[in-house]
N, C-alpha and C. Protein backbone atom coordinates (compact mmCIF):
# COMPACT_ATOMS: atom_id res chain seq x y z
N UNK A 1 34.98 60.35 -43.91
CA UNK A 1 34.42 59.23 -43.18
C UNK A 1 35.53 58.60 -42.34
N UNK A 2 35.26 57.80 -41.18
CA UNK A 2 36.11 57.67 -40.43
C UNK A 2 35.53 56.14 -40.47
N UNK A 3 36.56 55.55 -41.44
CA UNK A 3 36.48 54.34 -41.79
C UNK A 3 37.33 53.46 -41.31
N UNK A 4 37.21 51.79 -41.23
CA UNK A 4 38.12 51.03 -40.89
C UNK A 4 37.40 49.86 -41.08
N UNK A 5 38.10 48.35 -41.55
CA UNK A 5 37.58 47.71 -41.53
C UNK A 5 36.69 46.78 -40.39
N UNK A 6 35.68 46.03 -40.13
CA UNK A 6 35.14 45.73 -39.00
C UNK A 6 35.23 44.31 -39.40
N UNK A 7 35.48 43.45 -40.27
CA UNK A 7 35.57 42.66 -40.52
C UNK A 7 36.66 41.83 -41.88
N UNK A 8 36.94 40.95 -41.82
CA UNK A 8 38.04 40.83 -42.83
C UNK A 8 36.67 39.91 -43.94
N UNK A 9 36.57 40.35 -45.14
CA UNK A 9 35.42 39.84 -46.44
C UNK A 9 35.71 38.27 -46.50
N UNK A 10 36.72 37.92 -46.18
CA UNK A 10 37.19 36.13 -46.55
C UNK A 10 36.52 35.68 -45.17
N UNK A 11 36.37 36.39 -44.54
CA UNK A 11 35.97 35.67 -42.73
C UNK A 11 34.34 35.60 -42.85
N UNK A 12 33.81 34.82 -41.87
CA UNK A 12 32.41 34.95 -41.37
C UNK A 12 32.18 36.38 -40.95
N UNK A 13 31.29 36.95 -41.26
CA UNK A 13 30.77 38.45 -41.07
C UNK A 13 29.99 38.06 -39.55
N UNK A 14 30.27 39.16 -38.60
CA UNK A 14 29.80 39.16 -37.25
C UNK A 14 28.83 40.42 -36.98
N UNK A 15 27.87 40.22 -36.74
CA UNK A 15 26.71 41.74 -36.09
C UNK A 15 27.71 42.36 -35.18
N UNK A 16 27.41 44.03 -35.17
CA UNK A 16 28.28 44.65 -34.52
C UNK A 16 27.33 45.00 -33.48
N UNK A 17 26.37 45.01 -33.02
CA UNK A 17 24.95 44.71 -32.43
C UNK A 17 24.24 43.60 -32.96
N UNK A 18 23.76 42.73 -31.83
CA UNK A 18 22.55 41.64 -32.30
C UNK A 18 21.69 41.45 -31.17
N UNK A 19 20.75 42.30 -31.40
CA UNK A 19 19.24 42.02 -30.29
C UNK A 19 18.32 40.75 -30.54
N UNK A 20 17.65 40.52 -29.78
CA UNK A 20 16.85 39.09 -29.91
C UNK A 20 15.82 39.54 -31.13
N UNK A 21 15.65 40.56 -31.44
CA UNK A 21 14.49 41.05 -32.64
C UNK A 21 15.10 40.49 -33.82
N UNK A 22 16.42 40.27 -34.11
CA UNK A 22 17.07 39.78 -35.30
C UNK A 22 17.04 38.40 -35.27
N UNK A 23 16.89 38.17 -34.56
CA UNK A 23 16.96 36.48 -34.21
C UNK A 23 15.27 35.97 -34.73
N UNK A 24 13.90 36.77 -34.19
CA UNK A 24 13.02 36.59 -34.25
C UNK A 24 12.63 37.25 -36.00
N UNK A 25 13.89 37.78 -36.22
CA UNK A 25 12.87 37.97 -38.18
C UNK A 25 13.92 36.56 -39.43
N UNK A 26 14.82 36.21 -38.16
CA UNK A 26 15.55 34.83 -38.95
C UNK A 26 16.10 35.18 -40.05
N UNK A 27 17.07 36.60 -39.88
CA UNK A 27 18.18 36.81 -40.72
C UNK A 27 19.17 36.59 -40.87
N UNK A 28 19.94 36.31 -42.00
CA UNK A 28 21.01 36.19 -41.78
C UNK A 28 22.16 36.83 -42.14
N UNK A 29 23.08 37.23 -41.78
CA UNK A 29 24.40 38.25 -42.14
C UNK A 29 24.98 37.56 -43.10
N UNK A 30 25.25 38.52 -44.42
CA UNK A 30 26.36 37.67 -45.62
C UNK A 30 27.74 38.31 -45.06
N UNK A 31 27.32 39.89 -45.00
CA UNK A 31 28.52 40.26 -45.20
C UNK A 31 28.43 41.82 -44.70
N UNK A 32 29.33 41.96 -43.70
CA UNK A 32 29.70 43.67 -43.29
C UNK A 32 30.93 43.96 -43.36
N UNK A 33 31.13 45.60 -43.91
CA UNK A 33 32.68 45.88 -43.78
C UNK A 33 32.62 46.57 -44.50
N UNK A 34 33.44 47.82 -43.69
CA UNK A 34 33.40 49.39 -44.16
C UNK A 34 32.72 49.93 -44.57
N UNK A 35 31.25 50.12 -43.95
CA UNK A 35 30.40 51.06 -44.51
C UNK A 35 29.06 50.48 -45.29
N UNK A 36 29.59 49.02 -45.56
CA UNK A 36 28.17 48.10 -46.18
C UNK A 36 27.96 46.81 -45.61
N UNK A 37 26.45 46.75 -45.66
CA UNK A 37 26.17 45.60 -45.32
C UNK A 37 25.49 44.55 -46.17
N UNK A 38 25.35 42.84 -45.80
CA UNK A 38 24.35 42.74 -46.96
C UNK A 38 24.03 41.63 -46.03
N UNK A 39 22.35 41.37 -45.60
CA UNK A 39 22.18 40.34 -45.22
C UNK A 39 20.85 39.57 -46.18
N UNK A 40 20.01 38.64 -45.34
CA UNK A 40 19.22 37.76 -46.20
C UNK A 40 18.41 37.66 -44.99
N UNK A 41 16.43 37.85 -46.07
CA UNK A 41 15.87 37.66 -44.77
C UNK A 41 15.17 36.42 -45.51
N UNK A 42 14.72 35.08 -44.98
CA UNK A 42 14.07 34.41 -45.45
C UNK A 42 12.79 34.39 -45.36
N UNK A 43 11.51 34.28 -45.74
CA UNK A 43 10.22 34.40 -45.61
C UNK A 43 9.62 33.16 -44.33
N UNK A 44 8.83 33.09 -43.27
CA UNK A 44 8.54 32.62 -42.91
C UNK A 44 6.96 32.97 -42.92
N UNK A 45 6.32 32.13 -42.53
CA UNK A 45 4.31 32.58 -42.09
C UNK A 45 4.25 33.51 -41.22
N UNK A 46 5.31 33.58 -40.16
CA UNK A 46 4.63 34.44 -39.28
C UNK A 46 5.33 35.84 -39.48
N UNK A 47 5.98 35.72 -40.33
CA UNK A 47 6.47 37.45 -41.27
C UNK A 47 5.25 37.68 -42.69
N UNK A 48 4.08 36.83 -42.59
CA UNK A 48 3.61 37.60 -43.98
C UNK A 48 2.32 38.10 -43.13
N UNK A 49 1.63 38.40 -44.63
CA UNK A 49 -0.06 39.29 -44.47
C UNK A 49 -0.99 38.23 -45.32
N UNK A 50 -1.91 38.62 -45.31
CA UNK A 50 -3.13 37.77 -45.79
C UNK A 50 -2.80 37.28 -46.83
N UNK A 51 -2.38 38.12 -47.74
CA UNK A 51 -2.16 37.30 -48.90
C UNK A 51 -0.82 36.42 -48.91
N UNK A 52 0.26 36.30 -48.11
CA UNK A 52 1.05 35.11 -48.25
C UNK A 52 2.47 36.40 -48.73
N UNK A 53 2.11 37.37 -48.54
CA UNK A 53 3.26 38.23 -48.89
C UNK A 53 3.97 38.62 -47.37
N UNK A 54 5.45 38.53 -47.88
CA UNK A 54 6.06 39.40 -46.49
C UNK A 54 5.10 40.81 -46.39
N UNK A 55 5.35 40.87 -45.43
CA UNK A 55 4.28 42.14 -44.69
C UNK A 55 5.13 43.43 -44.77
N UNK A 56 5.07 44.45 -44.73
CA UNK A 56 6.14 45.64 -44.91
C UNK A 56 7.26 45.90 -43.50
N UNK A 57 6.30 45.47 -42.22
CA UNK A 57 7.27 46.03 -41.15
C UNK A 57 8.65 45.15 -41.37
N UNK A 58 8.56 43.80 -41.34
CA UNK A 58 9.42 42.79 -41.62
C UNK A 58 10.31 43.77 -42.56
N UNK A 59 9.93 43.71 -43.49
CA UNK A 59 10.96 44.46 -44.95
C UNK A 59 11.62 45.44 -44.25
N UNK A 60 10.76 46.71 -43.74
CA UNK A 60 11.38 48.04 -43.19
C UNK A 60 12.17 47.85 -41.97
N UNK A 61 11.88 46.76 -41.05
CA UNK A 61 12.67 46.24 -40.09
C UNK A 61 14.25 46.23 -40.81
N UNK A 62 14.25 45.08 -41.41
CA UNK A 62 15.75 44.28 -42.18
C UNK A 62 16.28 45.58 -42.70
N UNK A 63 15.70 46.53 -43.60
CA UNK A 63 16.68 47.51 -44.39
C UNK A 63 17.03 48.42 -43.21
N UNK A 64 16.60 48.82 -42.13
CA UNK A 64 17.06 49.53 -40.86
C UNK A 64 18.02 49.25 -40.59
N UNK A 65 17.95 47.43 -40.26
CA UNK A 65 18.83 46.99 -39.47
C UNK A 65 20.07 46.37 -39.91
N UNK A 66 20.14 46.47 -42.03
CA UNK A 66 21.09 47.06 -42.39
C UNK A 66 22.11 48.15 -42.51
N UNK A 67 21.29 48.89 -42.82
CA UNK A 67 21.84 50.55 -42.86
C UNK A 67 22.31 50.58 -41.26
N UNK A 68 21.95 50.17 -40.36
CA UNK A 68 22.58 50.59 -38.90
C UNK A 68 23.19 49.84 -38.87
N UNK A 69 23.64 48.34 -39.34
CA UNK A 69 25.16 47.52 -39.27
C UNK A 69 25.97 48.32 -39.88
N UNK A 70 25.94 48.58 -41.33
CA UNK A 70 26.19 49.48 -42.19
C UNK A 70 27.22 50.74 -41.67
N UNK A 71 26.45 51.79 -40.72
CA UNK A 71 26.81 52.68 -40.55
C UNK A 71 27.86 52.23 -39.07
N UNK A 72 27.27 51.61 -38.10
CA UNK A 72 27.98 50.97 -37.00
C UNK A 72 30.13 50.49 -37.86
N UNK A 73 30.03 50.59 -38.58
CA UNK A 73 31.16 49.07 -39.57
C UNK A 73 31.85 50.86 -40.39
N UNK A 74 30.87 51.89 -39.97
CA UNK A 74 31.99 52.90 -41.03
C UNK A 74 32.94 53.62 -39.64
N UNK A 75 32.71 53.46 -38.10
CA UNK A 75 33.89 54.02 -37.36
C UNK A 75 34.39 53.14 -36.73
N UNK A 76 35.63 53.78 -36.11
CA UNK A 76 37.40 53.26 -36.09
C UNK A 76 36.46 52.56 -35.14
N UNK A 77 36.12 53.43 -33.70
CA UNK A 77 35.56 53.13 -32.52
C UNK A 77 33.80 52.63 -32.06
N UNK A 78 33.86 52.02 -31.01
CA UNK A 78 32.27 51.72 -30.83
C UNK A 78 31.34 52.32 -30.80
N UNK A 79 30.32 52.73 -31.52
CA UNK A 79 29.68 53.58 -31.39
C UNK A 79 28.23 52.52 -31.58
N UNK A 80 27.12 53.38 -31.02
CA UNK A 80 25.55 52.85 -31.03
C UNK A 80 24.90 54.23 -32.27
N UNK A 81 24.17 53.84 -32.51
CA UNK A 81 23.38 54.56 -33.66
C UNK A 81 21.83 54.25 -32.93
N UNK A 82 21.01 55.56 -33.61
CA UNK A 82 19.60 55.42 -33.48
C UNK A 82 19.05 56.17 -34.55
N UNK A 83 18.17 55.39 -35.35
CA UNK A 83 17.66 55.56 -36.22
C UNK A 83 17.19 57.25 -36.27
N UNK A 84 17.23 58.46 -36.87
CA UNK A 84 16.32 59.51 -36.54
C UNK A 84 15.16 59.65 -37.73
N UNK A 85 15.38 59.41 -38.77
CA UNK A 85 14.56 58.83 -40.01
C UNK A 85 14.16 57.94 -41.03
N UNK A 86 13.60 57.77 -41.85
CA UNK A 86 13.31 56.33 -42.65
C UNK A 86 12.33 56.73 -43.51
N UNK A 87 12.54 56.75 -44.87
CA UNK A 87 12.00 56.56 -45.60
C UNK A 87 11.45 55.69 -47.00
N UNK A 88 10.94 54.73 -46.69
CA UNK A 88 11.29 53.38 -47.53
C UNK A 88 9.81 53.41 -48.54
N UNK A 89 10.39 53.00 -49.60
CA UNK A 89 9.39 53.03 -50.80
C UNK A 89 9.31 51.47 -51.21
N UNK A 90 8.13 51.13 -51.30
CA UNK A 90 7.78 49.43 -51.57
C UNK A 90 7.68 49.68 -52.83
N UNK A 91 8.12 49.48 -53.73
CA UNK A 91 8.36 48.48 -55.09
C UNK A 91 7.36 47.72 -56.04
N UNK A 92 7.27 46.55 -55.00
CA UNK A 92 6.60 45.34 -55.39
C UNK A 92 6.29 44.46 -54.33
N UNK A 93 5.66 43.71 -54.26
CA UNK A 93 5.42 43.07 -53.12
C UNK A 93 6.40 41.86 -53.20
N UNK A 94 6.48 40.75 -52.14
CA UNK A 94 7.55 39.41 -52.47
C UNK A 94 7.04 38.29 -51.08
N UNK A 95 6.86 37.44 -52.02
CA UNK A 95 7.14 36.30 -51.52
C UNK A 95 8.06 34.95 -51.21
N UNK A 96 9.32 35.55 -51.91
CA UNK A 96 10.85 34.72 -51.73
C UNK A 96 11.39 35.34 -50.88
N UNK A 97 12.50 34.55 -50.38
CA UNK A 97 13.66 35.12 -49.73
C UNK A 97 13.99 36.63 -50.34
N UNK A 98 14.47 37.64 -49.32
CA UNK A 98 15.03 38.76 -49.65
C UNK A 98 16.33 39.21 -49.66
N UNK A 99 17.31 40.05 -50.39
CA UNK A 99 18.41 39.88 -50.15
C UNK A 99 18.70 41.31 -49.99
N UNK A 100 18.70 41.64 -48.84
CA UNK A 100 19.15 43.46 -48.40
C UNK A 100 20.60 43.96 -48.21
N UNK A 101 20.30 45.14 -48.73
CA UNK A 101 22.15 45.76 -49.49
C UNK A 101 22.42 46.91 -48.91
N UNK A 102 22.84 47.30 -48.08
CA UNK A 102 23.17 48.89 -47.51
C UNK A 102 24.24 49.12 -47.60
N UNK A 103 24.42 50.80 -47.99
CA UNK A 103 25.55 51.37 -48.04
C UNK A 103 25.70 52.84 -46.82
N UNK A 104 27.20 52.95 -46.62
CA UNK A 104 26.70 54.36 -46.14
C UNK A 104 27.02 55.41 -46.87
N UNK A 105 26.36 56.59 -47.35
CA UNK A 105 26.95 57.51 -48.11
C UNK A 105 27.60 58.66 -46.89
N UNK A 106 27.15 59.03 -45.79
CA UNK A 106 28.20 59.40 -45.05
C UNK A 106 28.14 59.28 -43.89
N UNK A 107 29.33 59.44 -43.15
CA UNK A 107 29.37 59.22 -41.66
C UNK A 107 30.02 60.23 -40.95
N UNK A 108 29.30 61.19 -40.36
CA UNK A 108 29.59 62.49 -39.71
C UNK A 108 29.83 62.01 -38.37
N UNK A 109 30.29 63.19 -37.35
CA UNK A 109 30.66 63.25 -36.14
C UNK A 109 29.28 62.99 -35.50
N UNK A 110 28.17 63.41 -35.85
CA UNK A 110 27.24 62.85 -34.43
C UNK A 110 26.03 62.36 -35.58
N UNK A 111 25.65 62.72 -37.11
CA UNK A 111 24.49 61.65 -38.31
C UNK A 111 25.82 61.35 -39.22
N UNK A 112 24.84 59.97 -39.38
CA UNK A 112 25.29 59.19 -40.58
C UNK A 112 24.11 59.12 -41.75
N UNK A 113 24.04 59.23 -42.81
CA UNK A 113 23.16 59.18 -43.92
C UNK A 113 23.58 57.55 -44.63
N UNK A 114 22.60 57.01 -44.55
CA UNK A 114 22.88 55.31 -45.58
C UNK A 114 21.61 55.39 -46.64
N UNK A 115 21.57 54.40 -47.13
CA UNK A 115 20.57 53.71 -48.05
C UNK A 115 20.88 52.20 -48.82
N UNK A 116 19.61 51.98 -48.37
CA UNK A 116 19.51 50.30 -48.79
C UNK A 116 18.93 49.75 -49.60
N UNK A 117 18.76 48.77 -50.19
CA UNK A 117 17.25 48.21 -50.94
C UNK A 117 17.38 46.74 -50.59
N UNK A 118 16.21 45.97 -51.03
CA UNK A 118 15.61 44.60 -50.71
C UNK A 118 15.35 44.28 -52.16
N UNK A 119 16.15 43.05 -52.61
CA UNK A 119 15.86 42.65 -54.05
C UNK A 119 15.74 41.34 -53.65
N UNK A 120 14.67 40.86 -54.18
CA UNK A 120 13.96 38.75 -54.42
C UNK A 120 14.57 38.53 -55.98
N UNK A 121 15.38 37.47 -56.01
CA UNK A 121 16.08 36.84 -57.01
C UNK A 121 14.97 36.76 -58.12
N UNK A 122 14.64 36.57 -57.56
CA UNK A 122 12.85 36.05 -59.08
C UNK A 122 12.95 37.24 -59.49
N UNK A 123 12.17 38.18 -58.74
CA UNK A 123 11.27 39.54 -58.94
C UNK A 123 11.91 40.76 -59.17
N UNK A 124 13.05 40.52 -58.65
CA UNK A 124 13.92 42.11 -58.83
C UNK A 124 13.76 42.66 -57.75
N UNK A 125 14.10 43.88 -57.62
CA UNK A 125 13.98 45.33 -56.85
C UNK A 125 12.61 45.70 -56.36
N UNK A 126 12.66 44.80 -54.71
CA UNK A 126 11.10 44.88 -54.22
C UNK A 126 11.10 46.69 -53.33
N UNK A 127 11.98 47.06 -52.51
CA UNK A 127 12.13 48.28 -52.04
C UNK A 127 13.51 48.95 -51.80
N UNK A 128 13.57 50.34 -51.64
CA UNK A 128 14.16 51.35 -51.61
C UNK A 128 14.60 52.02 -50.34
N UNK A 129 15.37 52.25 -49.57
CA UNK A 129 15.06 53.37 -48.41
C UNK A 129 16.44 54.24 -48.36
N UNK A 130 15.96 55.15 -47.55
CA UNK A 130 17.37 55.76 -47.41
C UNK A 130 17.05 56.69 -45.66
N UNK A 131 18.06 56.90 -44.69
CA UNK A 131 17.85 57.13 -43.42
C UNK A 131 18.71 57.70 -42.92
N UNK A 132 18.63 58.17 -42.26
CA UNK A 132 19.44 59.11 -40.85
C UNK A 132 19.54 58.74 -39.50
N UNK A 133 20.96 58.62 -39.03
CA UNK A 133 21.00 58.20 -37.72
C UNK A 133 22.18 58.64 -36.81
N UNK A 134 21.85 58.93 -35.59
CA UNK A 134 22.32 59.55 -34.87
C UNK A 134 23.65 58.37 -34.31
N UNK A 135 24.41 59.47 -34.01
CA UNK A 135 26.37 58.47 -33.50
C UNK A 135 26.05 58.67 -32.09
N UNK A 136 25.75 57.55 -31.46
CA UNK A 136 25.63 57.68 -30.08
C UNK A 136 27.55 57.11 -29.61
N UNK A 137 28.43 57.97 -28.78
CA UNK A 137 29.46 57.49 -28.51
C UNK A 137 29.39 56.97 -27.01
């Protein structure tokens, strides 16, 4: 892996990309650097479904857009990533705040392989994913 740090852990953690879509699911970054990320999505109304539950895209959104901070934070140099797969397994459903965890397990010359999950303090371990994404240089 062609690692380096992207951030110092004692500092405010900075998006290595931030599109207005992150802004509109009202996340927030704890923490990136070398290869992991961990942010927090809070529940709002206009992220749930009928029943008052976050809705899945919201969820599958945030663990993406972990795993691609994630993988962005494992090279020396700038690179863009694009998602090429996703496979995310729902759990449980949730209605608290979420707290999403990505790692990368590797980072090749043109895919990176990560995986994340979404755990609610109450409830535990709401979902699972794991993905593939292309090293755009």
């Amino acid at each position: 892996m062609n690692s380096a740090p992207q951030d110092d852990p004692g500092e405010t953690a900075k998006w290595l990309s931030h599109p207005p879509f992150y802004d509109f699911l009202g996340m927030s970054l704890l923490s990136l650097h070398q290869g992991r990320c961990v942010l927090r999505l809070n529940p709002r109304r206009e992220l749930t479904n009928s029943k008052g539950e976050i809705h899945g895209g919201p969820i599958a959104a945030c663990l993406d857009i972990a795993m691609s901070q994630a993988v962005r934070s494992s090279y020396t140099d700038k690179v863009n990533v694009a998602t090429i797969s996703m496979t995310v397994n729902y759990l449980e459903a949730s209605q608290g705040a979420l707290t999403v965890t990505a790692r990368v397990v590797r980072a090749g010359k043109t895919v990176a392989y990560a995986e994340a999950e979404a755990v609610n303090e109450a409830m535990g371990l709401m979902a699972k994913v794991s993905a593939t994404f292309r090293i755009i240089r």
